[in-house]
Protein backbone atom coordinates (compact mmCIF):
# COMPACT_ATOMS: atom_id res chain seq x y z
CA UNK A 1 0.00 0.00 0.00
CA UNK A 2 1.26 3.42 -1.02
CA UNK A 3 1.87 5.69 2.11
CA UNK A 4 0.02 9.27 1.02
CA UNK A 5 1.94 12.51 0.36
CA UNK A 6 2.49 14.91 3.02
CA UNK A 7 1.66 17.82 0.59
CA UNK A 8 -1.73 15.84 -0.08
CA UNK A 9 -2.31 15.64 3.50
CA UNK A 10 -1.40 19.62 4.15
CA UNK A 11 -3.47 20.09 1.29
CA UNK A 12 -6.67 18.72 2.35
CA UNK A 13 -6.56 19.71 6.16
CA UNK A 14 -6.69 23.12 4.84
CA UNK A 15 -9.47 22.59 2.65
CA UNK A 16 -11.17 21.04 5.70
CA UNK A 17 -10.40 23.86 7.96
CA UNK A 18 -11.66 26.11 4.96
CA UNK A 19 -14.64 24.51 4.94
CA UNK A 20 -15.79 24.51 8.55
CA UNK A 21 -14.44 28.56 8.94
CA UNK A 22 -16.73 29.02 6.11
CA UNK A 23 -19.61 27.31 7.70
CA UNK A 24 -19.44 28.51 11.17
CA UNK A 25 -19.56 32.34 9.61
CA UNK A 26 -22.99 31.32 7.57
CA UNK A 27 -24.36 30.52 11.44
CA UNK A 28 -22.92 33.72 12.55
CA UNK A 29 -24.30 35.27 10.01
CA UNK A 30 -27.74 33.66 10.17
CA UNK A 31 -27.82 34.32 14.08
CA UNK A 32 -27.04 37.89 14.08
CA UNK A 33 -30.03 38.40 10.89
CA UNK A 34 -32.49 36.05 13.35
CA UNK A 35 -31.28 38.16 16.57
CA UNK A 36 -30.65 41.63 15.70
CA UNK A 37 -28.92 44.28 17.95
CA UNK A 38 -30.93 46.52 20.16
CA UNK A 39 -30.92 49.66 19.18
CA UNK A 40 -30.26 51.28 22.43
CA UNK A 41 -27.02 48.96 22.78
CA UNK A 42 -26.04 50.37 19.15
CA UNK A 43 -25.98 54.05 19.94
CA UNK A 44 -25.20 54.17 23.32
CA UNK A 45 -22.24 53.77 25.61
CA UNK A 46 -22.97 50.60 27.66
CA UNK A 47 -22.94 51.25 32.00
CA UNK A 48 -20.09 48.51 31.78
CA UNK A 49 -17.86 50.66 29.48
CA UNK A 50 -18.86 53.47 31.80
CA UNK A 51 -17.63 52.15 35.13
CA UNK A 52 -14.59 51.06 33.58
CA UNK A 53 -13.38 53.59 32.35
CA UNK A 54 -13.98 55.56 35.65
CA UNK A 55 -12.15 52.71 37.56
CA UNK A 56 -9.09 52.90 35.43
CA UNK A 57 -8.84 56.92 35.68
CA UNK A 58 -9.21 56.71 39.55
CA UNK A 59 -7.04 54.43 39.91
CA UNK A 60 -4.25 56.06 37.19
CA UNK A 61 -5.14 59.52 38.83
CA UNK A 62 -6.21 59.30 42.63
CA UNK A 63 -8.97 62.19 43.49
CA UNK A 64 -10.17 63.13 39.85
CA UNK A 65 -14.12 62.58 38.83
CA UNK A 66 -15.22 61.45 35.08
CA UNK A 67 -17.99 64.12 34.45
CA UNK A 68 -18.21 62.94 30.39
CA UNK A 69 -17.45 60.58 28.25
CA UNK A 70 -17.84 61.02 24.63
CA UNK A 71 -17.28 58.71 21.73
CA UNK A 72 -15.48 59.21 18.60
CA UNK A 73 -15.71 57.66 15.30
């Protein structure tokens, strides 16, 4: 029996892995058309984000207070 060729081999994992990556972002893509994003999620900035971000200047500047955050695109 002839023992396969490792290029063969290489070759089809890829195509495999190719295959399945391409499969799991037709799900994704199906899931986020059947479950849209809220629309207050989309525009605003989430409480999460918020109290981070306040954290991480108290903590890098003792004292100080966050009166606004603002987003840029």
């Amino acid at each position: 029996m002839p023992t396969p060729n490792l290029l063969v081999i290489c070759g089809i994992a890829l195509l495999v892995v190719f295959f399945v990556l391409t499969f799991l972002a037709a799900v994704m893509r199906g899931l986020m058309i059947l479950f849209p994003q809220p629309d207050e999620l989309a525009d605003g900035i989430e409480p999460a984000v918020v109290a981070a971000i306040t954290q991480a200047v108290t903590t890098a500047y003792p004292g100080t207070r966050v009166t606004g955050i603002e987003e840029v695109r």
